[in-house]
Protein backbone atom coordinates (compact mmCIF):
# COMPACT_ATOMS: atom_id res chain seq x y z
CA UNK A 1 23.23 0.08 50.02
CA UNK A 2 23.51 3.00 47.87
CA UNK A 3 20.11 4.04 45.26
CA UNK A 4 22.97 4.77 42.94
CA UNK A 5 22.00 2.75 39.65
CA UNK A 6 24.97 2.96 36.73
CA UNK A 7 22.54 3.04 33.28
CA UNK A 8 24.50 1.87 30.51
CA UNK A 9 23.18 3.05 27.33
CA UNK A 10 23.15 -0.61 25.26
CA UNK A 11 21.67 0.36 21.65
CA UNK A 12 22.49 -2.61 19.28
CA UNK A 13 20.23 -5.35 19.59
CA UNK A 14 21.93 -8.34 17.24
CA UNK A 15 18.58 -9.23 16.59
CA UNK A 16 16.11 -6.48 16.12
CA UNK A 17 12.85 -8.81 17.59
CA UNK A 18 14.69 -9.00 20.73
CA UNK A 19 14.81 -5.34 21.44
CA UNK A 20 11.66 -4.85 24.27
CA UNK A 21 10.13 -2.27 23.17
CA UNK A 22 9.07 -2.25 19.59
CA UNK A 23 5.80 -4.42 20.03
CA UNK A 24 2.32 -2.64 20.66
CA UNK A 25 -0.33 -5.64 21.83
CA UNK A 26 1.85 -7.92 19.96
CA UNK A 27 1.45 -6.38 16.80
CA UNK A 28 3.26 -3.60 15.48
CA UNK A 29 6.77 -4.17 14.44
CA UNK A 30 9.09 -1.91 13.87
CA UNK A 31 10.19 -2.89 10.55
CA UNK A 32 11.15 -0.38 7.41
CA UNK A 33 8.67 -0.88 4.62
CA UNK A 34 9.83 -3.86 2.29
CA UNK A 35 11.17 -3.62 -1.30
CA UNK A 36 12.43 -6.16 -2.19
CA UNK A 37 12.05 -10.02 -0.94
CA UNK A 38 15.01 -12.19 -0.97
CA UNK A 39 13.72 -15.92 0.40
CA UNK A 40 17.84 -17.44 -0.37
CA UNK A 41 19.21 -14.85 2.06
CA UNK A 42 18.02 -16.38 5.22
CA UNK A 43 18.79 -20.13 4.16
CA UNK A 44 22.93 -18.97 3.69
CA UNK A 45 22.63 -16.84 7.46
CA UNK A 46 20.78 -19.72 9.02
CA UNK A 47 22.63 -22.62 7.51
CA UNK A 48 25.92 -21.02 9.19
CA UNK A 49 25.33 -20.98 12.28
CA UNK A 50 26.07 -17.14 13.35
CA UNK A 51 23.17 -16.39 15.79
CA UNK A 52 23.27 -17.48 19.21
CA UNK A 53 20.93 -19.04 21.92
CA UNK A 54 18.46 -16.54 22.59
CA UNK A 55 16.64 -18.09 25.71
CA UNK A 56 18.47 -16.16 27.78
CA UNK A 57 17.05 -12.66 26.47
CA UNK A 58 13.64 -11.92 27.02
CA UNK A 59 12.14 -9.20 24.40
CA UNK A 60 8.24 -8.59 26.00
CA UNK A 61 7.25 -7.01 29.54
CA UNK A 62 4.52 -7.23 31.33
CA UNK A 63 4.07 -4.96 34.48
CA UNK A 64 2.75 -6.35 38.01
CA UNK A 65 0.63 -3.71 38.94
CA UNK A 66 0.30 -4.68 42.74
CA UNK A 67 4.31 -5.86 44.00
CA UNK A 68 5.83 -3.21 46.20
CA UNK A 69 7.72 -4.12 48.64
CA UNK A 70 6.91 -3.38 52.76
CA UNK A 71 7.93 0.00 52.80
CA UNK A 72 5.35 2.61 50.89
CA UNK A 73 8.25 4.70 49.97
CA UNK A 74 10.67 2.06 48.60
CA UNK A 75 9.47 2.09 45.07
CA UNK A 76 10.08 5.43 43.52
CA UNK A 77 8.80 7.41 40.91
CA UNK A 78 11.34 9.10 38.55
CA UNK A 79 12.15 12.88 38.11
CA UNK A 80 13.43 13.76 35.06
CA UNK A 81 17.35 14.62 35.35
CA UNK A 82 17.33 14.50 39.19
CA UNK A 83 18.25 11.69 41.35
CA UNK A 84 21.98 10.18 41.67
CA UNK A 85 21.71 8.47 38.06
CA UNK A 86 24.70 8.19 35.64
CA UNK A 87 24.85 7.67 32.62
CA UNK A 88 27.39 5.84 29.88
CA UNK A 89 26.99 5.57 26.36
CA UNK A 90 28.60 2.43 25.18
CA UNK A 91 31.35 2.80 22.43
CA UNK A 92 30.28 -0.01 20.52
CA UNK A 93 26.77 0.85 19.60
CA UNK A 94 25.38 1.07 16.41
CA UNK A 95 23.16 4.19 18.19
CA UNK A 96 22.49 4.98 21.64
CA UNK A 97 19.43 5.13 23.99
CA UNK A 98 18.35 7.24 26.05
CA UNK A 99 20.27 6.06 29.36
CA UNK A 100 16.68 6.26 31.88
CA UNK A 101 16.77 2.29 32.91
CA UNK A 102 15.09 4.01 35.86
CA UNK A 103 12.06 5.73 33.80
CA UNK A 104 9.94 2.87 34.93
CA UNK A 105 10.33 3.70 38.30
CA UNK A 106 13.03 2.15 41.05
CA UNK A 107 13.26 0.56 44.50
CA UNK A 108 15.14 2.30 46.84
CA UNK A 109 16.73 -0.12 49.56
CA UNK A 110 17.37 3.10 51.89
CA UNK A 111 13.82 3.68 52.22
CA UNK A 112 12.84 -0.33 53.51
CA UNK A 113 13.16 -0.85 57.10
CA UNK A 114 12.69 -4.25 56.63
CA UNK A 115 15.38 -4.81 53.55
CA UNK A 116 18.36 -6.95 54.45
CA UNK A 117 21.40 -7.14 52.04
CA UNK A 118 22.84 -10.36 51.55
CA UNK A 119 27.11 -9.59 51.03
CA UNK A 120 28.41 -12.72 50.59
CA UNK A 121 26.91 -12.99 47.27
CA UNK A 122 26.78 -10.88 44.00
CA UNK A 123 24.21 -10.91 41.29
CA UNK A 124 25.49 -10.91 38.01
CA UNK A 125 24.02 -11.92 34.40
CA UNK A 126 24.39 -11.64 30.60
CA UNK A 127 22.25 -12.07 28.06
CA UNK A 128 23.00 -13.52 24.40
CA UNK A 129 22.21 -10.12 23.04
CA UNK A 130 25.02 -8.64 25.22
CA UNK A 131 22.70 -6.57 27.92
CA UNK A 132 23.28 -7.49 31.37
CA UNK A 133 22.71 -6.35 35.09
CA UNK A 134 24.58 -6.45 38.42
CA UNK A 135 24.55 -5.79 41.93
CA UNK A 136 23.79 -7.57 45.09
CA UNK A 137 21.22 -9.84 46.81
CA UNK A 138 18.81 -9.29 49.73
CA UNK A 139 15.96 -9.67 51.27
CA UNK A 140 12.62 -7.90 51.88
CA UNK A 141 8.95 -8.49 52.61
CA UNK A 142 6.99 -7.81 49.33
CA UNK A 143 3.41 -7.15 49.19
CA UNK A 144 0.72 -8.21 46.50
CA UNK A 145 -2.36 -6.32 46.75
CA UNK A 146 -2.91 -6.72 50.52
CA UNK A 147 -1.05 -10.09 51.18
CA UNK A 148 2.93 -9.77 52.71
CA UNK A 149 5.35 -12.27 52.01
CA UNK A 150 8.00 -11.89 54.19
CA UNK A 151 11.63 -12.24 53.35
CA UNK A 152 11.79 -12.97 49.94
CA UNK A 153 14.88 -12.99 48.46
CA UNK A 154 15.55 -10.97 45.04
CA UNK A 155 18.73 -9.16 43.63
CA UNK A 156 18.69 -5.11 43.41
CA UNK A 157 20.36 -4.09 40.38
CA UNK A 158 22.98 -1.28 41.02
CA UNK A 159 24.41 -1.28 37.23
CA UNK A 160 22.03 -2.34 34.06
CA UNK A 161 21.83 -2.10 30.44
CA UNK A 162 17.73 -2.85 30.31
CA UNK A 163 15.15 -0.81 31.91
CA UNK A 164 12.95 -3.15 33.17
CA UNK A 165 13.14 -5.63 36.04
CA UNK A 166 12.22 -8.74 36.21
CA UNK A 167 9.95 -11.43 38.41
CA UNK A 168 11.41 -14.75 38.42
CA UNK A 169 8.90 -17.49 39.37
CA UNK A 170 10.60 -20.61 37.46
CA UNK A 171 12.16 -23.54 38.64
CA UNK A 172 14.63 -22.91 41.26
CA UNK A 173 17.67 -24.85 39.49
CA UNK A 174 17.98 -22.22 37.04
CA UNK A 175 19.02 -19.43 39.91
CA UNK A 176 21.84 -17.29 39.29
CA UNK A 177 23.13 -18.55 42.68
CA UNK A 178 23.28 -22.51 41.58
CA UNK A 179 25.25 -21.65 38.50
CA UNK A 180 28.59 -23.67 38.07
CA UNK A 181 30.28 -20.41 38.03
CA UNK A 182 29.54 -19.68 42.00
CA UNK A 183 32.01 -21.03 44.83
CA UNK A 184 29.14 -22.98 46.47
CA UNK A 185 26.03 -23.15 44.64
CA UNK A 186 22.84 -22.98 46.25
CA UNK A 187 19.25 -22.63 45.50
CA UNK A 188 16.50 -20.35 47.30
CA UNK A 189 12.76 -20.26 47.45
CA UNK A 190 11.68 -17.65 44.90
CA UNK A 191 8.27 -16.11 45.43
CA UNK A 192 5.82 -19.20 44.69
CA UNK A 193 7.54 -21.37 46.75
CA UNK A 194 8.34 -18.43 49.27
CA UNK A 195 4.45 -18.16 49.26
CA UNK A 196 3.66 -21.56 50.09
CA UNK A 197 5.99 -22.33 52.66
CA UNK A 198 4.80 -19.20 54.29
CA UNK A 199 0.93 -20.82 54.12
CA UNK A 200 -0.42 -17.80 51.81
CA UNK A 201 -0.76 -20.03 49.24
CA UNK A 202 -1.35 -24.48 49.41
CA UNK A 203 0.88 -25.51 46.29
CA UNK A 204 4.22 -23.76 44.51
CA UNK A 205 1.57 -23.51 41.76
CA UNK A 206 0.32 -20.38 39.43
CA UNK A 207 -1.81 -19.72 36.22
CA UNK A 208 -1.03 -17.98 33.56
CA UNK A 209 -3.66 -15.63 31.32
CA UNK A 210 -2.77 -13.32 28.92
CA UNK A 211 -5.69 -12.41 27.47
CA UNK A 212 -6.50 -11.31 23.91
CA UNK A 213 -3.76 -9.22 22.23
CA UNK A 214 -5.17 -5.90 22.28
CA UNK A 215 -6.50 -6.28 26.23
CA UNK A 216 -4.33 -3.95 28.36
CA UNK A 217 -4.56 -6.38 31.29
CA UNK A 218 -3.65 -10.28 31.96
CA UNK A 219 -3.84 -12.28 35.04
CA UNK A 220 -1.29 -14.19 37.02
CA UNK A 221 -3.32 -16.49 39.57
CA UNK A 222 -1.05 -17.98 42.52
CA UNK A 223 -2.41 -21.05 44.35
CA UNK A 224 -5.28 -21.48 42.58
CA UNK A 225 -6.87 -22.62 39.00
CA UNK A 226 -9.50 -20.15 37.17
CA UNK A 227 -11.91 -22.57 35.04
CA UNK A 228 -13.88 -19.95 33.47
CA UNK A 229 -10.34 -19.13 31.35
CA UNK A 230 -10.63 -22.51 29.67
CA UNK A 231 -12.00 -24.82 27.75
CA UNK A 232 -12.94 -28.48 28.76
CA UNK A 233 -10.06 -29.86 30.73
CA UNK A 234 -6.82 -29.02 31.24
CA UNK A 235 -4.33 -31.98 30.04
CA UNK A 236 -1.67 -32.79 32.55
CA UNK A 237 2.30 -32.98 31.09
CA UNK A 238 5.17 -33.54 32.38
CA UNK A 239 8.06 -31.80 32.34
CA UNK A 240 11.33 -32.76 30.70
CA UNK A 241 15.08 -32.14 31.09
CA UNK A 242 17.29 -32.02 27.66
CA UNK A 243 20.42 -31.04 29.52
CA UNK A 244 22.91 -33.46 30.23
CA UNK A 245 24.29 -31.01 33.09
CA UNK A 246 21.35 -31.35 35.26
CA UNK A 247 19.92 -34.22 36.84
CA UNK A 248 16.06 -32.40 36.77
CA UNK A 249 14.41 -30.26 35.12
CA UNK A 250 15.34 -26.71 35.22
CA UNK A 251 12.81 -24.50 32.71
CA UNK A 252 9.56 -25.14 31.68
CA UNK A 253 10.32 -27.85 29.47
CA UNK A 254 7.29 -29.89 27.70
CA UNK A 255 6.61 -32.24 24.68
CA UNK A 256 5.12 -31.10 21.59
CA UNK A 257 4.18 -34.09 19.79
CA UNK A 258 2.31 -32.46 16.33
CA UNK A 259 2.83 -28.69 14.30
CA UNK A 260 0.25 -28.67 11.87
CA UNK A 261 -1.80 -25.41 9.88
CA UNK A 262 -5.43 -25.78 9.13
CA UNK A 263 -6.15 -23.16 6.52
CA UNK A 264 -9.27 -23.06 4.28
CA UNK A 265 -10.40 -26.86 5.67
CA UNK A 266 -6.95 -28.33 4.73
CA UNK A 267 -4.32 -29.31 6.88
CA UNK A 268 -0.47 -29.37 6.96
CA UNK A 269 1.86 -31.03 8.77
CA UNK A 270 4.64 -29.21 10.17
CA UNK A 271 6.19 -31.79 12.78
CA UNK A 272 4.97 -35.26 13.45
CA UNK A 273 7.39 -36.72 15.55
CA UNK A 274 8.54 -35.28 19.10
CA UNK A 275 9.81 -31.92 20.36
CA UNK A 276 10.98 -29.86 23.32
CA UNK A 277 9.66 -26.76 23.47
CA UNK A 278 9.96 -24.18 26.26
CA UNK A 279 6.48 -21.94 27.77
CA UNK A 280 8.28 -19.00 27.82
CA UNK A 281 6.38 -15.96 28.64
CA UNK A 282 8.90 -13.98 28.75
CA UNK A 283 9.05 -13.95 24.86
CA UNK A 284 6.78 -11.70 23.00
CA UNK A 285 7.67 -14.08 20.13
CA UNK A 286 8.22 -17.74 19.34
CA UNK A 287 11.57 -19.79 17.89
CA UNK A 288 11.19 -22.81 16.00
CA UNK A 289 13.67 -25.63 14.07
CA UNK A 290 14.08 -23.35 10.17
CA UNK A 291 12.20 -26.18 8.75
CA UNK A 292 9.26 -26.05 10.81
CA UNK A 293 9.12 -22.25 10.37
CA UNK A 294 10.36 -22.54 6.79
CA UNK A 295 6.75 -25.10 6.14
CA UNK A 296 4.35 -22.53 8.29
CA UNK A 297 5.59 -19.67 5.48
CA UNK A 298 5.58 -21.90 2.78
CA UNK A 299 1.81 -23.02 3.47
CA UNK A 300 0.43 -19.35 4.11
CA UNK A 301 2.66 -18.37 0.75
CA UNK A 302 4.72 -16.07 3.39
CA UNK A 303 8.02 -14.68 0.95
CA UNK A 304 11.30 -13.89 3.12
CA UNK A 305 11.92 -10.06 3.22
CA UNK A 306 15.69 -9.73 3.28
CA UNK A 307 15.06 -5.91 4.50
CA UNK A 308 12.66 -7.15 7.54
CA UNK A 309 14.67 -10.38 8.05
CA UNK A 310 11.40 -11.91 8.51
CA UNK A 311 8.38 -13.57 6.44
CA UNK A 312 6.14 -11.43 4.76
CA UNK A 313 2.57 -12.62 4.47
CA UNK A 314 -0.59 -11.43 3.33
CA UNK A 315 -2.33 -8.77 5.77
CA UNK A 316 -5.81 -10.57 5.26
CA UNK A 317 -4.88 -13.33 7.49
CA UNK A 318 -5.63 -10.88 10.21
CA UNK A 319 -9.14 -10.92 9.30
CA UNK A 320 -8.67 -15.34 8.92
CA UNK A 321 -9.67 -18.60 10.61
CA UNK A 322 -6.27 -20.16 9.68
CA UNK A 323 -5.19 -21.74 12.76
CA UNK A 324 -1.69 -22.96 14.09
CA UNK A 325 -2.20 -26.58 15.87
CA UNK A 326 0.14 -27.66 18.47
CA UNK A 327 -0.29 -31.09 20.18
CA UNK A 328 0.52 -31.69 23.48
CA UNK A 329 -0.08 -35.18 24.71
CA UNK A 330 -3.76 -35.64 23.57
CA UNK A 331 -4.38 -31.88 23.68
CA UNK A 332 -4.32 -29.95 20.55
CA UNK A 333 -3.89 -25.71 21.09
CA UNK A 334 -5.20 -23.85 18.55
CA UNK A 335 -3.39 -20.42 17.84
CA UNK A 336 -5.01 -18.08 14.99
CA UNK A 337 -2.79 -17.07 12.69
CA UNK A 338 -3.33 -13.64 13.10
CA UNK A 339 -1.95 -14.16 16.43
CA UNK A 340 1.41 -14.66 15.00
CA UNK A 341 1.38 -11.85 12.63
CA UNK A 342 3.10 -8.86 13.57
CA UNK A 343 2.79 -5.52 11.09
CA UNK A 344 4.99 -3.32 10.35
CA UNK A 345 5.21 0.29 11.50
CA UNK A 346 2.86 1.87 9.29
CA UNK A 347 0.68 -1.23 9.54
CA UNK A 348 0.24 -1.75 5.67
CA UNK A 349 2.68 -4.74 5.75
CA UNK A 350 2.59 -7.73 8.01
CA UNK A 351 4.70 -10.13 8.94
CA UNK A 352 5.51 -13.73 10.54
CA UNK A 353 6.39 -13.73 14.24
CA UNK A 354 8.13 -17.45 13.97
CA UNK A 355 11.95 -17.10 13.57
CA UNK A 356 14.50 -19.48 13.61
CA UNK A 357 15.95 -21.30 16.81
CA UNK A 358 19.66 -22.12 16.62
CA UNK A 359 20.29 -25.06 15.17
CA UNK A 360 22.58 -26.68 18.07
CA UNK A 361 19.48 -25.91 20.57
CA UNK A 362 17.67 -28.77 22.19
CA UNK A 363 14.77 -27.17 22.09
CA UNK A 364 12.09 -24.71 20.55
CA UNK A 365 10.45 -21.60 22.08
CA UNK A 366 6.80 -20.86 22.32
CA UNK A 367 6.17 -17.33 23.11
CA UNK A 368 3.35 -15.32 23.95
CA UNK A 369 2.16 -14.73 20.86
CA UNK A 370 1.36 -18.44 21.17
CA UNK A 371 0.58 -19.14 24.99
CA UNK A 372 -2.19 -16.17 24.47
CA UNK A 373 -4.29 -18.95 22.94
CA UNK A 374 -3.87 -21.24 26.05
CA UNK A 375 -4.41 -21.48 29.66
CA UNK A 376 -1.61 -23.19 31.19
CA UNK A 377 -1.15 -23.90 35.45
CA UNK A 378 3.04 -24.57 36.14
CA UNK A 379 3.24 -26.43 39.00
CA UNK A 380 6.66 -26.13 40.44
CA UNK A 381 6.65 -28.30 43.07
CA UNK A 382 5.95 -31.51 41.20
CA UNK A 383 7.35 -30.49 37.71
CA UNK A 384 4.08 -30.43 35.65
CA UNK A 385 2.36 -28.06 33.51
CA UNK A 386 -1.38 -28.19 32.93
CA UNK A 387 -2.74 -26.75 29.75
CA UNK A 388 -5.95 -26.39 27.63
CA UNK A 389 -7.26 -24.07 25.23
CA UNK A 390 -8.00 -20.22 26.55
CA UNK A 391 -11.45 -19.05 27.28
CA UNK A 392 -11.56 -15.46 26.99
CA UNK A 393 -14.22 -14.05 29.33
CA UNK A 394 -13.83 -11.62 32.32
CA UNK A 395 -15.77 -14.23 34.25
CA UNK A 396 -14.34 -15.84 37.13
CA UNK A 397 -14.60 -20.08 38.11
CA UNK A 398 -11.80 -19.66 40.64
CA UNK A 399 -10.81 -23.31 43.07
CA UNK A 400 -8.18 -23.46 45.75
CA UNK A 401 -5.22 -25.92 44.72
CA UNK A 402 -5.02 -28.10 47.75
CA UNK A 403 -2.26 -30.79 46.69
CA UNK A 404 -3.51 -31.94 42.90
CA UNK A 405 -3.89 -29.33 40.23
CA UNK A 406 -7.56 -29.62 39.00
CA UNK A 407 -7.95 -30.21 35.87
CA UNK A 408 -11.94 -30.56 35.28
CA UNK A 409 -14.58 -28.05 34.93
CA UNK A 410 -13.96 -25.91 32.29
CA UNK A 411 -16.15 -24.04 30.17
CA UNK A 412 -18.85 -26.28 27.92
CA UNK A 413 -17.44 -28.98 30.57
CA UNK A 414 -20.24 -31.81 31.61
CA UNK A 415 -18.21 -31.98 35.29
CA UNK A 416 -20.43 -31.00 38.25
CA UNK A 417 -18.31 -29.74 41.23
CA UNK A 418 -18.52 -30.05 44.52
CA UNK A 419 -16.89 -29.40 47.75
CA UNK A 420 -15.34 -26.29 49.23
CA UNK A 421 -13.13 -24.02 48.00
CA UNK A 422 -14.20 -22.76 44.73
CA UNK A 423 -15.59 -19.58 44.02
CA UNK A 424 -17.83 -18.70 41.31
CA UNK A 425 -18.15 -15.74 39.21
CA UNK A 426 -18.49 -12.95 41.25
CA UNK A 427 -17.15 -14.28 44.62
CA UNK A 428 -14.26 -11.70 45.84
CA UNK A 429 -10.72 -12.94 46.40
CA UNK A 430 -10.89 -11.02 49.09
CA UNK A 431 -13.40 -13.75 50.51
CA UNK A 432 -10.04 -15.94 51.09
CA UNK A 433 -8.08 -16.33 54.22
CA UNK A 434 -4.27 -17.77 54.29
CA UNK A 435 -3.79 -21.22 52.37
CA UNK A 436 -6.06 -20.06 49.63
CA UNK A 437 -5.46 -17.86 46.45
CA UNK A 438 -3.57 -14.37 45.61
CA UNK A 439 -4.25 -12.98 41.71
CA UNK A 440 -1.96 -10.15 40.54
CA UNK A 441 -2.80 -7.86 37.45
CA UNK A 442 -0.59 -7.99 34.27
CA UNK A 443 -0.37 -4.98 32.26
CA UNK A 444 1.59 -4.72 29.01
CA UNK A 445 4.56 -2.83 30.06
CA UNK A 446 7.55 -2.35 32.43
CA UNK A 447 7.83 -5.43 34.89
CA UNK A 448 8.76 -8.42 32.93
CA UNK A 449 7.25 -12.19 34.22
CA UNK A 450 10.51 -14.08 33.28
CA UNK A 451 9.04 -18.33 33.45
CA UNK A 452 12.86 -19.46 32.58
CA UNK A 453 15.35 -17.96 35.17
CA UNK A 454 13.78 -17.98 38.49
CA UNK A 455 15.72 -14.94 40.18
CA UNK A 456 14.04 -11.40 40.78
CA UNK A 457 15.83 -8.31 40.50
CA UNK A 458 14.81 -4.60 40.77
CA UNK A 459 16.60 -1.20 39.27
């Protein structure tokens, strides 16, 4: 297969949150200063229906410093102007990018010995912004730090609109390849799975830790729970399927049960009876019902900014202990406000990074600018997730899943553990043979960790 890759300069974003790379540690927003406020503008462009689902089009990336694949030469650094790269500016942009969807770097099939294309298959996929990528399946042996797991199958992008690829490690019904729109459907092991069947890992299972905001670095931790990232215990929920056109679940689908703020002592009720929401990482931001976001602004005395198309609120909730408190089962998250603020360019305004799901969605999203304030273990095998509040510390608790995800032992925690397979703060990884653990290093950039659409693909 050719290295050729076909950039497509894609400007317009028809939201401007979704665009990828206009966040800085989740808090800088490119937004013009505001002028004016104009709170009955976004009740007539909500109440009408006009924007789309957006769960198909991530807006955050997060690079995986350690995934190469088996051949050191495969993954390529890019020259500037060299290189067989086209370029196209689209017509229909309200401006044009730069057309480098290789400037993070590439993976050149001609260089693996041990890549094997798959041709009776093509990869192709659109996202409700319009953005989309193409090209062909195939297989490879990809490497995490020092651990190979052989023939994993991923898609190589030959043709793309975004310059980032992505790591799919979601449920395995939501593959590009079991989509009604292929002749004969089929699902594949994506890289969990591919891991356990291979014995590098126990359990399809992985935790997820972003870290505080401004940290360069989070962790991904496959096969294995970290209980020095938590506190107490982790609660244990299922997951849930709100599409008629599958029999099982297919994202990472869970039950809120309670929004509430606590600001000042007081607390607000947001939601009180049941929702779906989705633990999306791959969104820097989060989507609720306008109501629910409509009672967060109202209770922080956010005002809509017409100009922004978001809530303005007052920067001194940075500085806060207001909290955002999300029940799930008998587990309540608690997200600082100041979490979900996001300020503007010149960082003298700040604003609300909550906007509006679509009203004919059967669900909400919670992004990362929530899931940074929780610790959460998917477990793809048995369709659970396990969360509990965050711990931050660079300490590390780490035990071996063997078939049930713990869910004891976290910080402040009166469990006492015993048994094998646990390693306390300062025991190496590296101490682990096969069946045990594998942690890869997140950093805030090119590589994005996609939860919803298990499928990998590389420029």
């Amino acid at each position: 297969m050719s290295h050729d890759v076909y950039c497509i300069s894609y400007g317009y974003y028809s939201w401007k949150r979704d665009a990828k790379n206009v966040f800085s540690a989740g808090r800088n927003f490119a937004f013009e200063e505001d002028s004016e406020n104009d709170e009955n503008t976004i009740e007539e462009r909500d109440a009408d229906g006009s924007r789309g689902f957006i769960h198909d089009k991530r807006d955050s990336s997060s690079d995986l410093d350690s995934l190469i694949t088996e051949s050191p030469k495969s993954i390529e650094s890019p020259t500037p102007g060299g290189g067989n790269l086209y370029s196209h500016e689209s017509t229909s942009s309200s401006y044009n990018r730069a057309s480098k969807c290789t400037s993070y770097g590439s993976f050149n099939t001609d260089n693996s010995d041990t890549f094997m294309q798959n041709d009776t298959i093509t990869f192709n996929i659109t996202y409700a912004d319009g953005s989309y990528a193409s090209g062909n399946y195939g297989r490879d042996t990809i490497k995490i730090d020092k651990f190979s797991v052989p023939d994993v199958s991923f898609a190589v992008v030959n043709e793309s609109s975004s310059d980032i690829g992505v790591l799919g490690i979601g449920l395995p019904g939501l593959e590009v390849t079991n989509m009604d729109v292929q002749d004969s459907p089929y699902m594949y092991e994506n890289l969990p799975m591919k891991m356990k069947s291979e014995g590098i890992i126990n359990k399809a299972v992985y935790s997820l830790y972003l870290d505080q905001s401004d940290a360069k670095t989070g962790s991904i931790l496959f096969g294995a729970v970290d209980h020095a990232k938590y506190e107490g215990t982790l609660e244990t929920l299922p997951l849930v399927n709100p599409y008629s056109s599958y029999d099982y679940p297919v994202k990472f689908d869970v039950t809120v049960g309670k929004l509430a703020v606590t600001k000042k002592g007081d607390t607000v009720d947001v939601l009180t009876s049941n929702e779906t929401a989705v633990l999306d990482s791959g969104s820097t931001l989060s989507y609720l019902r306008h109501s629910q976001k409509k009672k967060i602004a109202d209770t922080l005395d956010a005002k809509y900014s017409y100009s922004a198309d978001a809530y303005k609120l007052d920067c001194d909730y940075l500085d806060s202990d207001a909290t955002l408190d999300i029940t799930f089962g008998s587990k309540t998250i608690k997200v600082p406000i100041s979490e979900l603020i996001m300020q503007s360019s010149s960082g003298k305004e700040c604003y609300l990074g909550i906007f509006d799901m679509p009203s004919q969605a059967s669900y909400v999203i919670l992004g990362d600018n929530v899931l940074r304030s929780a610790y959460i273990v998917y477990d793809v095998e048995d369709y659970e997730v396990h969360i509990g509040q965050v711990y931050y510390t660079d300490d590390e608790d780490i035990e071996i899943v063997q078939d049930n995800v713990p869910t004891d032992g976290g910080q402040n925690s009166t469990k006492v553990w015993t048994g094998s397979g646990r390693a306390g703060s300062g025991t190496s990884l590296d101490d682990y043979g096969n069946g045990g653990v594998r942690e890869c290093t997140l950093t805030r950039s090119n590589l994005l960790l996609w939860l919803l659409v298990p499928l990998c693909w590389l420029l």
